[in-house]
Protein backbone atom coordinates (compact mmCIF):
# COMPACT_ATOMS: atom_id res chain seq x y z
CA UNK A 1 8.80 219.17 14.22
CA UNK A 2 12.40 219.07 15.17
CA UNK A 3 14.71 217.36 13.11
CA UNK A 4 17.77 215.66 15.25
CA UNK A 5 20.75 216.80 14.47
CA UNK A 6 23.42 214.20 12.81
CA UNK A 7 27.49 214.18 13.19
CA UNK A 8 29.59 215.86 10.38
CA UNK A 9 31.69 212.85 10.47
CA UNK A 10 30.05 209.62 11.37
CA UNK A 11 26.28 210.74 11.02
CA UNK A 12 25.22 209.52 14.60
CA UNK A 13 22.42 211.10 16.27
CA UNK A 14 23.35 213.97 18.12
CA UNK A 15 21.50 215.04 21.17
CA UNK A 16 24.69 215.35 24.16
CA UNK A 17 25.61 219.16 25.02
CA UNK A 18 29.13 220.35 25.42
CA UNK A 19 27.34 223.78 25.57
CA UNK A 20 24.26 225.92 24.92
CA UNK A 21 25.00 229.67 24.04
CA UNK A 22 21.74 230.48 22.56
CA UNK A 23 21.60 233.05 19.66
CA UNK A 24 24.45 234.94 18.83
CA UNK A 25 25.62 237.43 15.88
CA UNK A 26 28.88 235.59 13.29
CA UNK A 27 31.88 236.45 15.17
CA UNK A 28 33.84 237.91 12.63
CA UNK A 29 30.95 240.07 10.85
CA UNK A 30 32.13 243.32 11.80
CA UNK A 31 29.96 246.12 11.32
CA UNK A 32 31.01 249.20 9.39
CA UNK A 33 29.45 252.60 10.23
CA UNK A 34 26.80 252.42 7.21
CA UNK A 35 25.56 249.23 8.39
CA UNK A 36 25.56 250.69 12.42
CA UNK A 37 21.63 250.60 12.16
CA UNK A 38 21.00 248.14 10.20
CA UNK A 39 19.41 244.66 11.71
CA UNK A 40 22.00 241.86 11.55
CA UNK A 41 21.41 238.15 11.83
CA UNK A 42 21.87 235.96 15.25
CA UNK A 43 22.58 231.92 14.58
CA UNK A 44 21.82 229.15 16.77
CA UNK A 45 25.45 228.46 18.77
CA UNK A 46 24.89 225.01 19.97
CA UNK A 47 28.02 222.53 20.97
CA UNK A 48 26.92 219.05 20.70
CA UNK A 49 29.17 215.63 21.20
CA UNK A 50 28.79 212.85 18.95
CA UNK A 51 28.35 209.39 21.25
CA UNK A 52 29.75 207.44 18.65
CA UNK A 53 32.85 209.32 17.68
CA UNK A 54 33.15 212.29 20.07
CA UNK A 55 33.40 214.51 17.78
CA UNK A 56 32.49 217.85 19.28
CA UNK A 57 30.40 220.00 16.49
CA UNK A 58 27.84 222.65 16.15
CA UNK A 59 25.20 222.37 13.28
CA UNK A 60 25.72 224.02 10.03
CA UNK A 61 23.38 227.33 9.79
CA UNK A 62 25.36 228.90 6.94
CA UNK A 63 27.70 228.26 4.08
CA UNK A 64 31.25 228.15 4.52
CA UNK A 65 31.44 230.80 1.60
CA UNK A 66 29.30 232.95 3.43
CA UNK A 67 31.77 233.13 6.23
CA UNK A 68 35.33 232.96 5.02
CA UNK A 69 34.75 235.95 2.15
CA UNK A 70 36.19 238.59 0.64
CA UNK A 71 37.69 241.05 3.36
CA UNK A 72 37.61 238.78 5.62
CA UNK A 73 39.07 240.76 8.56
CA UNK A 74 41.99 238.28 10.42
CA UNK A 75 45.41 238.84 8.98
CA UNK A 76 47.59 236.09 11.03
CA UNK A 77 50.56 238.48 10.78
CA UNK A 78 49.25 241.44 13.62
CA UNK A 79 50.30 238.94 15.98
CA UNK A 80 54.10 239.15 17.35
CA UNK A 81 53.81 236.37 18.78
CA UNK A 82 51.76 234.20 16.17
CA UNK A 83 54.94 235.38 13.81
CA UNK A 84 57.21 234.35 16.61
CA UNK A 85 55.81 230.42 16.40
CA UNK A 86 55.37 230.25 13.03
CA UNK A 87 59.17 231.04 12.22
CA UNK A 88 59.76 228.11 15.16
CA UNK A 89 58.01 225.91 13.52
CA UNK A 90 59.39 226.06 9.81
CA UNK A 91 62.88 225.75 11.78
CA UNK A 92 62.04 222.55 13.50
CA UNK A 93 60.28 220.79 10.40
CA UNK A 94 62.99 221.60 7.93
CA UNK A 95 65.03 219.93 10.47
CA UNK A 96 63.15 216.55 11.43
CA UNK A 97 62.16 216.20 7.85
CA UNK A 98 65.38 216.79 6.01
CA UNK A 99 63.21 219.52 3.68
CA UNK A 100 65.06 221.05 1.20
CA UNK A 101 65.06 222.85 -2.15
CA UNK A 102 63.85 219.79 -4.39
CA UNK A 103 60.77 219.63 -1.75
CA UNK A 104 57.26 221.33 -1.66
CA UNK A 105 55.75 222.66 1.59
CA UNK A 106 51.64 223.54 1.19
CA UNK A 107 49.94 225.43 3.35
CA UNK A 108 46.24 224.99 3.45
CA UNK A 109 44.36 228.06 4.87
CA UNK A 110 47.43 229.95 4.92
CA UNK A 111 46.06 233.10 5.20
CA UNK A 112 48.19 236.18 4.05
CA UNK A 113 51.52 233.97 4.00
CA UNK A 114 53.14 234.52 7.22
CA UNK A 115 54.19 230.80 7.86
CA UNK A 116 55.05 230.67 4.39
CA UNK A 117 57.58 233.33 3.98
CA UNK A 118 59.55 231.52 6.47
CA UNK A 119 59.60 228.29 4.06
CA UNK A 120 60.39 230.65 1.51
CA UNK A 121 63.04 232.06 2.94
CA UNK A 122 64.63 228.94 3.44
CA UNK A 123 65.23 228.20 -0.21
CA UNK A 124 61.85 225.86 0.02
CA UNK A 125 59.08 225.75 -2.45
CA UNK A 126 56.24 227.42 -0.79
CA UNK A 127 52.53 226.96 -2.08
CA UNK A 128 49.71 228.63 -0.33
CA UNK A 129 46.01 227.75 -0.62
CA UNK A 130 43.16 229.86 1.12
CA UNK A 131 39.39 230.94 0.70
CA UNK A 132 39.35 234.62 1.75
CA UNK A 133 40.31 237.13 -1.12
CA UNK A 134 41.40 240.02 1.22
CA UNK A 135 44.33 237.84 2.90
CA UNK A 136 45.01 235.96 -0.08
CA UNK A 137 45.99 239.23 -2.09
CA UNK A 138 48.18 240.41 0.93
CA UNK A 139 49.94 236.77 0.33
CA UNK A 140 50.76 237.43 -3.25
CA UNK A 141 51.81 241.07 -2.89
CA UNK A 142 54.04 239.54 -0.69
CA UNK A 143 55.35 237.36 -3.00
CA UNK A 144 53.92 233.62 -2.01
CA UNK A 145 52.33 231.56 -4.35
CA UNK A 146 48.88 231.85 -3.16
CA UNK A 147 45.80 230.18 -4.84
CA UNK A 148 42.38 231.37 -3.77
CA UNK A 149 39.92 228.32 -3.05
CA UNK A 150 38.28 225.97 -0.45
CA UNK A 151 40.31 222.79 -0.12
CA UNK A 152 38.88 218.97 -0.58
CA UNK A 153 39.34 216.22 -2.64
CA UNK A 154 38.35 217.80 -5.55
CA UNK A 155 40.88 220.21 -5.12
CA UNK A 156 43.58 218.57 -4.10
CA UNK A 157 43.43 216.34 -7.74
CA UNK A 158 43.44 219.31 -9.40
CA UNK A 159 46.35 220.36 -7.52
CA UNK A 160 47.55 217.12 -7.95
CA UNK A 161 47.36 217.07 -12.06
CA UNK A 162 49.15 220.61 -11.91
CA UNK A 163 52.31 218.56 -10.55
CA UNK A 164 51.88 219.16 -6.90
CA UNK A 165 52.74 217.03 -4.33
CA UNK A 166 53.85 217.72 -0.78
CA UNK A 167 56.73 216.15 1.48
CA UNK A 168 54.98 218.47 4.00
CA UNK A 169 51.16 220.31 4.42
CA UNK A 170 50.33 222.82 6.93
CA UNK A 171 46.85 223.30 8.44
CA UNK A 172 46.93 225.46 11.14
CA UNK A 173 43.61 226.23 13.15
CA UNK A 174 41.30 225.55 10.18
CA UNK A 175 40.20 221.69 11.12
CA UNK A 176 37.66 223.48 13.01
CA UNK A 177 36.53 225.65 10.03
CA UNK A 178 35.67 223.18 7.24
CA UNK A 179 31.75 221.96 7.43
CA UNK A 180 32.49 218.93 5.60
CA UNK A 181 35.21 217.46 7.68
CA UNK A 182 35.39 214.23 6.05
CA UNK A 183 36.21 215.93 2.56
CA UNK A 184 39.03 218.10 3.75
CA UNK A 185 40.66 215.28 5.67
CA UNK A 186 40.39 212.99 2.23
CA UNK A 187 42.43 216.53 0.26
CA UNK A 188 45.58 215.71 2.03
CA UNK A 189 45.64 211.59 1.87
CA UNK A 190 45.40 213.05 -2.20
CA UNK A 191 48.36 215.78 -1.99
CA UNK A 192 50.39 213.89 0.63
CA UNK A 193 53.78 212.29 -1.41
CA UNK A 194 53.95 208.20 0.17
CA UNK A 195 55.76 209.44 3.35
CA UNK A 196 54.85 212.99 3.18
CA UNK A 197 53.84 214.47 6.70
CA UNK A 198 50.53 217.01 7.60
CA UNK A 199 50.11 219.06 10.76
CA UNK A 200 47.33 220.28 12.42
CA UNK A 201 47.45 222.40 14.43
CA UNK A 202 44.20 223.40 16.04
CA UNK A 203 42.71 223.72 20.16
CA UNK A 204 42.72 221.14 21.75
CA UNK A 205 38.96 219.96 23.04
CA UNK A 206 40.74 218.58 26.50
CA UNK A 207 42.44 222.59 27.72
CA UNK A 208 39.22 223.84 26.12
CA UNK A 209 37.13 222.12 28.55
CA UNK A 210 40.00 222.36 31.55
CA UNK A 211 40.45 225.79 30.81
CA UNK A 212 36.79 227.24 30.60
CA UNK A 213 37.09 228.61 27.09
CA UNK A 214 33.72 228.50 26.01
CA UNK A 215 34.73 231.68 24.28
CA UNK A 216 36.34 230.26 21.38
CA UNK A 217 32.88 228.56 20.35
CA UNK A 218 31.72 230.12 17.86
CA UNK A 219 30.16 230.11 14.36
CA UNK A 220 32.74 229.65 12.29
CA UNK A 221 34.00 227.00 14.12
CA UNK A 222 32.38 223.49 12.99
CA UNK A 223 34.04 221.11 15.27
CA UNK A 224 36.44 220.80 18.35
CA UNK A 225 38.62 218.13 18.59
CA UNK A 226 39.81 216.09 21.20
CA UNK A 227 42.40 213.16 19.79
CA UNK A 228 40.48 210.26 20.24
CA UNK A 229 37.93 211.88 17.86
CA UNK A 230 40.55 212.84 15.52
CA UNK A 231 42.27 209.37 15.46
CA UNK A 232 38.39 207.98 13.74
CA UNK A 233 38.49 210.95 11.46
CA UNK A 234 41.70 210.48 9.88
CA UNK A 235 41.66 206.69 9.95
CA UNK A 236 38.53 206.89 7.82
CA UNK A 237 40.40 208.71 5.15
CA UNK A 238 43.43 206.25 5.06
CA UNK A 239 45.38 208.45 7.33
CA UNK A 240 47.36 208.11 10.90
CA UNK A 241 48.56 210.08 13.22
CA UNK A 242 51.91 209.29 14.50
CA UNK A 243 52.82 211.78 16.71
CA UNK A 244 51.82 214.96 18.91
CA UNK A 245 52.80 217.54 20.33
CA UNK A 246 50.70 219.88 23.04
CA UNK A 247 51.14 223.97 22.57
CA UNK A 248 50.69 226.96 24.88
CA UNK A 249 48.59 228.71 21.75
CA UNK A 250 45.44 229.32 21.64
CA UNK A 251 44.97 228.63 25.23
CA UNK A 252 46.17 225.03 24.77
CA UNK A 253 46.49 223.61 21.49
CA UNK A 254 47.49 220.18 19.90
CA UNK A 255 49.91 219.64 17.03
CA UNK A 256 49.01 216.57 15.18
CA UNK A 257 51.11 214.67 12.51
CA UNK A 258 49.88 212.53 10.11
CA UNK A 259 51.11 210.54 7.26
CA UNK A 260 49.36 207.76 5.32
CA UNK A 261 48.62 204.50 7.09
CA UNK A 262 51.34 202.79 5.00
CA UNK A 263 54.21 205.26 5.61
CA UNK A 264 57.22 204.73 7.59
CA UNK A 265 57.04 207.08 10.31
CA UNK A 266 56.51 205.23 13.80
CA UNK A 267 54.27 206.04 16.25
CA UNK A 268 55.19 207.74 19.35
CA UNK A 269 54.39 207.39 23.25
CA UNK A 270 53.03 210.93 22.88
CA UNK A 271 50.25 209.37 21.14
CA UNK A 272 49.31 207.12 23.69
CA UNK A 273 49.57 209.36 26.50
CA UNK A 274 47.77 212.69 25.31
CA UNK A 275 45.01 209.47 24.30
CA UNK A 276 45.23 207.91 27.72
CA UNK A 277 44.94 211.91 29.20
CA UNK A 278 42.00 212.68 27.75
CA UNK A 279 40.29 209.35 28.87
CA UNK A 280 41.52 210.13 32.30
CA UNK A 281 39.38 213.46 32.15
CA UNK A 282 36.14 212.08 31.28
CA UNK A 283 35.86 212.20 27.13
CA UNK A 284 34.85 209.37 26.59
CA UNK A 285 31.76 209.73 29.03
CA UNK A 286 28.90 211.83 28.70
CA UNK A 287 28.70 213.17 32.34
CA UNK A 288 31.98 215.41 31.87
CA UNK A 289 30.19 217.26 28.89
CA UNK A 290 26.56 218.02 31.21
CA UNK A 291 29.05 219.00 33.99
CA UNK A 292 30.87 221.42 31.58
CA UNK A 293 27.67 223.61 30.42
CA UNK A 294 26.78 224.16 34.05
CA UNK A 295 29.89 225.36 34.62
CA UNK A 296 29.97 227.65 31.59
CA UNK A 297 26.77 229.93 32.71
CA UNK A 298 28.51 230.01 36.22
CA UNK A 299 31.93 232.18 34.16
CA UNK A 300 28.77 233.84 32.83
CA UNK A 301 27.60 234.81 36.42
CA UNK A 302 31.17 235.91 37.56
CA UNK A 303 31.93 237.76 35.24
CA UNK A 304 29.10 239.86 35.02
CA UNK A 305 29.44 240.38 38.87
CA UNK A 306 32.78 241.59 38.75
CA UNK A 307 31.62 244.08 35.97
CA UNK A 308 28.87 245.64 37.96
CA UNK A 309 30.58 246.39 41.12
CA UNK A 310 33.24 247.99 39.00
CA UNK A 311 30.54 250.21 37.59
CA UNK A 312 28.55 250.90 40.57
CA UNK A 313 31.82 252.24 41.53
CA UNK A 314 32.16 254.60 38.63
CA UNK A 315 35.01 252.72 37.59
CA UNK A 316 35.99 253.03 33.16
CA UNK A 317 36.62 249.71 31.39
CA UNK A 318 37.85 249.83 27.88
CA UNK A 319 38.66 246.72 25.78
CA UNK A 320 41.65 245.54 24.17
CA UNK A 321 41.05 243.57 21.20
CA UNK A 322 38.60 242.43 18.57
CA UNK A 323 38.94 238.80 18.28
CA UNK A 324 35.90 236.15 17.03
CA UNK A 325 36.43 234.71 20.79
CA UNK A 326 35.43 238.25 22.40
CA UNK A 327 32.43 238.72 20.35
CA UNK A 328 30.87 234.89 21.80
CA UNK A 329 32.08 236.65 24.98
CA UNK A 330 30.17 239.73 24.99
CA UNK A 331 27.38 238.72 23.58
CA UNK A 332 26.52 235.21 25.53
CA UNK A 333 27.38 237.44 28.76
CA UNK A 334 25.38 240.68 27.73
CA UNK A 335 28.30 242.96 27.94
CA UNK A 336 27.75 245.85 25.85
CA UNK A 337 28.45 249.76 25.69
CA UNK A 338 26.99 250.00 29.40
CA UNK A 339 29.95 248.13 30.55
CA UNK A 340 32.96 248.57 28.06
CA UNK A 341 33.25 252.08 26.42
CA UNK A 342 34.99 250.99 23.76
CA UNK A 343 38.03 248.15 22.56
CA UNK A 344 40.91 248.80 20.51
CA UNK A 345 42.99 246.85 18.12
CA UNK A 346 46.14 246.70 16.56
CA UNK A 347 44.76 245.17 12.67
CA UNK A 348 43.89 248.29 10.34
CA UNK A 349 41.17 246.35 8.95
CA UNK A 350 38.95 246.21 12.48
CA UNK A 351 39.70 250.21 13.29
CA UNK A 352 36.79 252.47 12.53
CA UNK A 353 34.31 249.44 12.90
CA UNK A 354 32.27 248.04 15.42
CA UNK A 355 31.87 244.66 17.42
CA UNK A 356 28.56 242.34 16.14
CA UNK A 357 25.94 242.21 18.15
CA UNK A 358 26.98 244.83 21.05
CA UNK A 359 27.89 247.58 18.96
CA UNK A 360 31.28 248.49 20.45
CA UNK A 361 33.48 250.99 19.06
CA UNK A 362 36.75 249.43 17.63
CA UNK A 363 39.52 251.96 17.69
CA UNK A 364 43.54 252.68 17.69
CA UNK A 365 45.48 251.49 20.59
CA UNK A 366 46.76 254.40 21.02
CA UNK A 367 43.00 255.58 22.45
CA UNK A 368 43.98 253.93 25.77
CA UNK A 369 46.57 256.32 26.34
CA UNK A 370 44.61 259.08 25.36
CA UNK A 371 41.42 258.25 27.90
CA UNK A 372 43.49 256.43 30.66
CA UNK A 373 40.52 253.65 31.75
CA UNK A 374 40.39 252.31 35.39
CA UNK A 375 40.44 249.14 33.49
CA UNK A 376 41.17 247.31 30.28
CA UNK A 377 39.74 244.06 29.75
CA UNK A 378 41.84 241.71 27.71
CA UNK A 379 39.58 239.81 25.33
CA UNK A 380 42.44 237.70 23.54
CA UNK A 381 43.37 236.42 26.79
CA UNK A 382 45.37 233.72 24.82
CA UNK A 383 47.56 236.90 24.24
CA UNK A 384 47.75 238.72 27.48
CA UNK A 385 51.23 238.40 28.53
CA UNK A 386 52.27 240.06 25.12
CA UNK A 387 49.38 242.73 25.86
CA UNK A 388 50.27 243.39 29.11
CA UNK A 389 53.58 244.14 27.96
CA UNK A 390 52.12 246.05 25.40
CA UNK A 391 50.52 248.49 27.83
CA UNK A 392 52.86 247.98 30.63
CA UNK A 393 52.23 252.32 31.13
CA UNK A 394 48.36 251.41 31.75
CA UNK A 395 49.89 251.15 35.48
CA UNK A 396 51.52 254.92 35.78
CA UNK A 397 47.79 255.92 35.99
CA UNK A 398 46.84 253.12 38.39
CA UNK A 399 45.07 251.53 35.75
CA UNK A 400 44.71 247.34 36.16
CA UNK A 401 43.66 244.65 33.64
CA UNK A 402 41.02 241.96 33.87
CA UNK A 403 41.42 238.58 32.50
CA UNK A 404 38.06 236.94 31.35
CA UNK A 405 39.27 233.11 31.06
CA UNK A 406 39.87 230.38 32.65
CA UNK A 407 37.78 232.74 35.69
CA UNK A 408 37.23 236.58 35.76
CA UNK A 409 39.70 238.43 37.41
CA UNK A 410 41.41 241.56 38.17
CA UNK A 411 45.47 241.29 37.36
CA UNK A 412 47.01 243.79 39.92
């Protein structure tokens, strides 16, 4: 007997696909060479919409613990660019907010401090929390407060009974991460001072959907959230959000902020349009979420048609990258080591390993140069203007690049 499925936030039955991926390996379980032949494990990946709240979710299979551990393998601080926004955004919030040295800026999931060392740097008290040891310790050797746990109510009062209390909290792309939803929310109407501010910063369900990126399902991602879901989420814990903001990251991301429901920061007309947006699109009816899976296997299709005919052709492909996102790729399309020779990636920790699932050789990106492929195919498309850059000599040797998402295609 099946059991139906309920929603992480309201507990509605859930039986409405956003999308169907089948069984894939955990995105970020890389495989070292000792573990090359061993079996791994492959997890339902299964998008459904709540009809009550819309919140987009996939069931749990595992425990958050089991995901976000030790060496876990993303260190937010690779990316150029990543650095790049982070340092714009401390800039702007010290500004709007008047934060200064008597304040206290917390970071939840802040992985190994690189939004923090801004704040720092400013002359701000900085306080990190995050689950995963390996990026924690690179926090603290870099001299950020950095306390190693899994944030909810709980704690956020012990947090709270230490003497903290924040005029501003960071969460940036980890709304999606948390299995219980409704707890984490609840941690920062705890932690928040009366008119403290959070952000969220996290993709947006609305450019997911527009955009195609069924790539950046995966495991370790519990929910996607569109605002009108996110409105019922953090009204629920006492919370409101009173303005947003819509980012290039990601592939389109939103910037919430929220205060408590008594505070004095008033709402703006950014609100009401990004709301009045995603109505327009279809969110709020279940026909745009059937249409969307269809379209999904028909990337699928292109994709894997564009790789063939490069290899009946005798053509090389190497990858660039080893993101969570590229691993759903691969492995929902079937592209393994009889399409892509190998990837490469700038983070130490992913060199020398190899991609779940497919087996793929992660190397230096310096191995590009060395084997001069017909083709590299960008799987952090999100990034591919600073990759392209990156390997703007791939084109002495008449090499090209293909871009995966929104649709496959060759970049001359």
């Amino acid at each position: 007997m099946t059991i139906e499925p309920q929603c992480r936030h309201c507990s509605a039955p859930l039986s409405l696909t956003l999308a169907d991926l089948g069984v894939l390996p955990i995105a970020n379980d890389y495989i070292s060479i000792d573990r090359y032949s061993d079996m791994e494990p492959f997890y339902r990946l299964h998008v459904y919409v709540c009809r009550e709240c819309r919140l987009a979710q996939i069931q749990d299979f595992r425990k958050s613990e089991d995901l976000f551990y030790e060496d876990y393998p993303y260190f937010s601080s690779f990316s150029t660019s990543w650095l790049e926004h982070a340092q714009r955004y401390v800039t702007a919030m010290i500004e709007r907010f008047g934060l200064c040295p008597s304040s206290e800026v917390i970071e939840v999931a802040s992985n190994d401090g690189y939004l923090l060392r801004f704040v720092k740097e400013a002359g701000i008290p900085a306080f990190g929390i995050e689950p995963s040891r390996s990026v924690a310790k690179a926090a603290q050797t870099n001299g950020i407060d950095t306390r190693i746990g899994f944030f909810g109510r709980d704690y956020a009062m012990t947090l709270k009974r230490d003497g903290h209390m924040a005029d501003l909290m960071v969460a940036n792309n980890v709304l999606a991460h948390v299995p219980d939803i409704n707890d984490f929310v609840g941690g920062f109407a705890i932690l928040l001072k009366t008119n403290g501010v959070a952000t969220f910063e996290q993709q947006h369900l609305l450019e997911l959907m527009k955009n195609n990126q069924f790539d950046t399902i995966y495991h370790e991602h519990y929910s996607y959230v569109s605002l009108i879901a996110a409105q019922k989420l953090f009204a629920a814990a006492g919370l409101r959000i009173f303005d947003v903001e819509h980012l290039a990251t990601h592939g389109g991301s939103l910037r919430l902020f929220v205060c408590h429901e008594s505070a004095s920061h008033t709402e703006t007309h950014a609100v009401r349009e990004a709301v009045a947006d995603e109505i327009a699109f279809g969110l709020n009816d279940d026909d745009v979420y059937r249409d969307w899976d269809q379209g999904v296997r028909r990337i699928k299709r292109d994709l894997l048609t564009l790789l063939i005919d490069l290899k009946s052709r005798g053509k090389t492909i190497a990858g660039y990258g080893a993101p969570a996102k590229g691993n759903t790729l691969l492995n929902y399309c079937g592209i393994g080591r009889d399409f892509i020779e190998f990837t490469v990636d700038r983070a130490p920790s992913k060199q020398g390993m190899y991609l779940p699932g497919t087996r793929i050789a992660v190397d230096r990106p310096e191995r590009i140069f060395a084997d001069k492929p017909d083709y590299v195919l960008i799987l952090p498309w999100n990034l591919k203007d600073e990759i392209k850059a990156q390997l703007a000599d791939v084109r002495e040797w008449g090499g090209k690049f293909i871009i995966p998402i929104p649709t496959p295609m060759v970049d001359e």
